[in-house]
N, C-alpha and C. Protein backbone atom coordinates (compact mmCIF):
# COMPACT_ATOMS: atom_id res chain seq x y z
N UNK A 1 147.21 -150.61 13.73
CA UNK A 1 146.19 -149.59 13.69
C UNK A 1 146.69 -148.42 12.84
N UNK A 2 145.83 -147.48 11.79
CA UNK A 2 146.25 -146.76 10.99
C UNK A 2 146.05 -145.69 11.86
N UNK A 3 147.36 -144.49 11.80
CA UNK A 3 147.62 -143.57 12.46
C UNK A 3 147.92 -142.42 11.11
N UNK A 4 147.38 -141.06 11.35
CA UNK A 4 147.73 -140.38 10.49
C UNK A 4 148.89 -140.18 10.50
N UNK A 5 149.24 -139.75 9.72
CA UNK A 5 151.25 -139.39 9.11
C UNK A 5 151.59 -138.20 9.61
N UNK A 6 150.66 -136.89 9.44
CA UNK A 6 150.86 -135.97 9.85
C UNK A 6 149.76 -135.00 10.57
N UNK A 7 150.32 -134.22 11.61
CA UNK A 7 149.16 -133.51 12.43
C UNK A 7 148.52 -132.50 11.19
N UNK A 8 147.24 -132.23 11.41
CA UNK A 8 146.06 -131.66 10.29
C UNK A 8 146.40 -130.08 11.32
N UNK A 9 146.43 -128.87 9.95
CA UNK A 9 146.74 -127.53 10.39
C UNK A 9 145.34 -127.32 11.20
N UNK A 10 145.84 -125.82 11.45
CA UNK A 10 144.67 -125.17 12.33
C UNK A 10 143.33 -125.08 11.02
N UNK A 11 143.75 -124.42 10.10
CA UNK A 11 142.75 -123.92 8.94
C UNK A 11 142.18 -124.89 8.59
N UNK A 12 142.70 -126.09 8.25
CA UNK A 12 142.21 -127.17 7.55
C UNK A 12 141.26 -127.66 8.80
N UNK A 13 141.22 -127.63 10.44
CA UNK A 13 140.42 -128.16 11.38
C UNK A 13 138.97 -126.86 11.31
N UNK A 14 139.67 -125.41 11.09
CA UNK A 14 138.53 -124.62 10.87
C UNK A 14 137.62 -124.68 9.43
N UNK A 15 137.93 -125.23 8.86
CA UNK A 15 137.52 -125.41 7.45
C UNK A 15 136.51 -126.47 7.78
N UNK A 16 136.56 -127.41 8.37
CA UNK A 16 135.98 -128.87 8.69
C UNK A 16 134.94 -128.30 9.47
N UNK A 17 135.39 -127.55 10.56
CA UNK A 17 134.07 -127.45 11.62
C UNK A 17 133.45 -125.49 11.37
N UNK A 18 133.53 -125.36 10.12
CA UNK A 18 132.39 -123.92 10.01
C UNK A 18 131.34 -124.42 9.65
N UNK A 19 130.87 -125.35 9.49
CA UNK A 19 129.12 -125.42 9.40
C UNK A 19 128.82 -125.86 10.93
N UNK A 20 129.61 -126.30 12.23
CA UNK A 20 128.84 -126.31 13.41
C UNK A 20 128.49 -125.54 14.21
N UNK A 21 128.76 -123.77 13.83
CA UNK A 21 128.16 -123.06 14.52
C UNK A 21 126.50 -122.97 14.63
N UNK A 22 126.23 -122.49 16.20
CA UNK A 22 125.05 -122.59 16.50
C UNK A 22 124.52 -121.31 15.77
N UNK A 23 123.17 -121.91 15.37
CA UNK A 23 122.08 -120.74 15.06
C UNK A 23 121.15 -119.91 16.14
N UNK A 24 120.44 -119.02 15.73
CA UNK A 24 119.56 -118.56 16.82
C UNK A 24 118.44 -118.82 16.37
N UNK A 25 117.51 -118.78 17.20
CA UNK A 25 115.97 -119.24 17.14
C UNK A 25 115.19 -118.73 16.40
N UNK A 26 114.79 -119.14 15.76
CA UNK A 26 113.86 -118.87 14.67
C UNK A 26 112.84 -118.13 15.22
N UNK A 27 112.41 -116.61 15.30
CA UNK A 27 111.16 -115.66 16.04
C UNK A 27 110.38 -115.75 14.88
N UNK A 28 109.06 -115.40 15.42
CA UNK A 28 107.87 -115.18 14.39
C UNK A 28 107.13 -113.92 15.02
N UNK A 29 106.45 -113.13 14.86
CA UNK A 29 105.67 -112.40 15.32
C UNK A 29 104.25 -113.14 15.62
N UNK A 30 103.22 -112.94 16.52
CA UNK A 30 101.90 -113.12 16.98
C UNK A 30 101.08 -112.32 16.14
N UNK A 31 100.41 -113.43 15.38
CA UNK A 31 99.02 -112.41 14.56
C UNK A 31 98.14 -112.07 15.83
N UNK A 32 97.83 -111.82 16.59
CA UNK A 32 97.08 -111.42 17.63
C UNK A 32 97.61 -110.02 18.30
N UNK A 33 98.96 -110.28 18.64
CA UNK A 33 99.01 -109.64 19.82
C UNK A 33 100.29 -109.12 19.51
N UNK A 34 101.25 -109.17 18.49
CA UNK A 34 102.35 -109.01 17.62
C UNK A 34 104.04 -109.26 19.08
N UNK A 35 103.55 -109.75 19.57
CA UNK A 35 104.55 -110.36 20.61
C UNK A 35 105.10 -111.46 20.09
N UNK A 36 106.74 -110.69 20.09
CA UNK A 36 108.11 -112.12 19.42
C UNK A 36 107.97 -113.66 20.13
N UNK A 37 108.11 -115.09 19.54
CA UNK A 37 107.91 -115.60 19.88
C UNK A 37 108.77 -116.97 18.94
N UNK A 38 108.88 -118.23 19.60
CA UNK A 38 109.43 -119.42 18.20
C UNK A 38 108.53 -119.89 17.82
N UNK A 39 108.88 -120.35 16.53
CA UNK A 39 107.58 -120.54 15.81
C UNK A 39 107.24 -122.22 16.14
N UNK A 40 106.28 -122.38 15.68
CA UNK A 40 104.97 -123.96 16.42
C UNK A 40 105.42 -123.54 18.02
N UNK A 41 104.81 -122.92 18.43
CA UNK A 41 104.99 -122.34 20.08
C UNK A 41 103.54 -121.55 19.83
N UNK A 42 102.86 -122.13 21.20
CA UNK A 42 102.00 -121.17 22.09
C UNK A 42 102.48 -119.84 22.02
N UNK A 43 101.78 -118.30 21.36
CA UNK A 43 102.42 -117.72 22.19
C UNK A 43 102.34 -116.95 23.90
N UNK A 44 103.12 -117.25 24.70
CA UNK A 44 103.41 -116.94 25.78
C UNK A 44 102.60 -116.14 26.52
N UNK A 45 102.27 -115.00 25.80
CA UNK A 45 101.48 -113.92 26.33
C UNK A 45 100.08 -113.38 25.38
N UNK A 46 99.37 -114.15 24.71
CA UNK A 46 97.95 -114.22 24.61
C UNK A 46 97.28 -115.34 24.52
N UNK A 47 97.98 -116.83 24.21
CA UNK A 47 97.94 -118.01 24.30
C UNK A 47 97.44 -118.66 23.10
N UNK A 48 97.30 -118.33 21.98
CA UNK A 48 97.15 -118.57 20.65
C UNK A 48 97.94 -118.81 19.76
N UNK A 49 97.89 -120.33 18.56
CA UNK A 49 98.49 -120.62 17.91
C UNK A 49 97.56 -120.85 17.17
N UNK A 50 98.09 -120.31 15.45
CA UNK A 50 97.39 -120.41 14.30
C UNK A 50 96.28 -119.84 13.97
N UNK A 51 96.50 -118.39 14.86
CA UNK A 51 94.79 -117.65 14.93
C UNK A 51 94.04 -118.19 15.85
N UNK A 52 94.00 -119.47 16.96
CA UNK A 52 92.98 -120.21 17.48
C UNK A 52 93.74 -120.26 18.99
N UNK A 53 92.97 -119.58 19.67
CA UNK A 53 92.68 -119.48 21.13
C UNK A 53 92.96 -121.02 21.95
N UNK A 54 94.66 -121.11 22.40
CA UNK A 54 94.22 -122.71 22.43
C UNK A 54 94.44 -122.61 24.13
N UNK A 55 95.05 -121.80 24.85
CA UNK A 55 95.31 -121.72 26.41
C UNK A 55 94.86 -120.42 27.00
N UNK A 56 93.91 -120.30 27.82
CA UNK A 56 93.79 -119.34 28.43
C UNK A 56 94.83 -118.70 29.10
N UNK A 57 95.12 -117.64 29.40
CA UNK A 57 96.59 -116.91 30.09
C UNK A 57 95.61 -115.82 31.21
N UNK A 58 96.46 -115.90 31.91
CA UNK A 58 95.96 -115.51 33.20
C UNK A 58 96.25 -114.17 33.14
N UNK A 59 95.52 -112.89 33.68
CA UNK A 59 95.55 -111.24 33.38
C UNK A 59 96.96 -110.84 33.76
N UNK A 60 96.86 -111.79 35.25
CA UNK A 60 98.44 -111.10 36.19
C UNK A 60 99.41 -111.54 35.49
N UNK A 61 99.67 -112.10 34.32
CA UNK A 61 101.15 -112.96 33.87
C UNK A 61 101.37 -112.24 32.64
């Protein structure tokens, strides 16, 4: 079985894994109601996606 020759440095393991940091979520603002939200998402608190009324939301929430 092939075994590496020598242990790989720290830099050379950070070099390898800097593109797997996590990102954060992509927000969009609400044309309606301008409440932050992710985008292709209901938003939460007027219930509209794409300008179009798709879930009613209840007053108390």
């Amino acid at each position: 079985m092939a075994v590496p020759k020598r242990r790989q440095s720290h830099a050379r393991t950070a070099k390898r894994r800097s593109h797997n940091a996590i990102k954060g979520i992509q927000l969009m603002s609400c044309e309606k109601c301008g409440t932050q939200h992710p985008s292709h998402v209901i938003c939460p608190t007027c219930g509209t996606y794409l300008g179009r009324a798709v879930v009613e939301v209840k007053a108390g929430e």
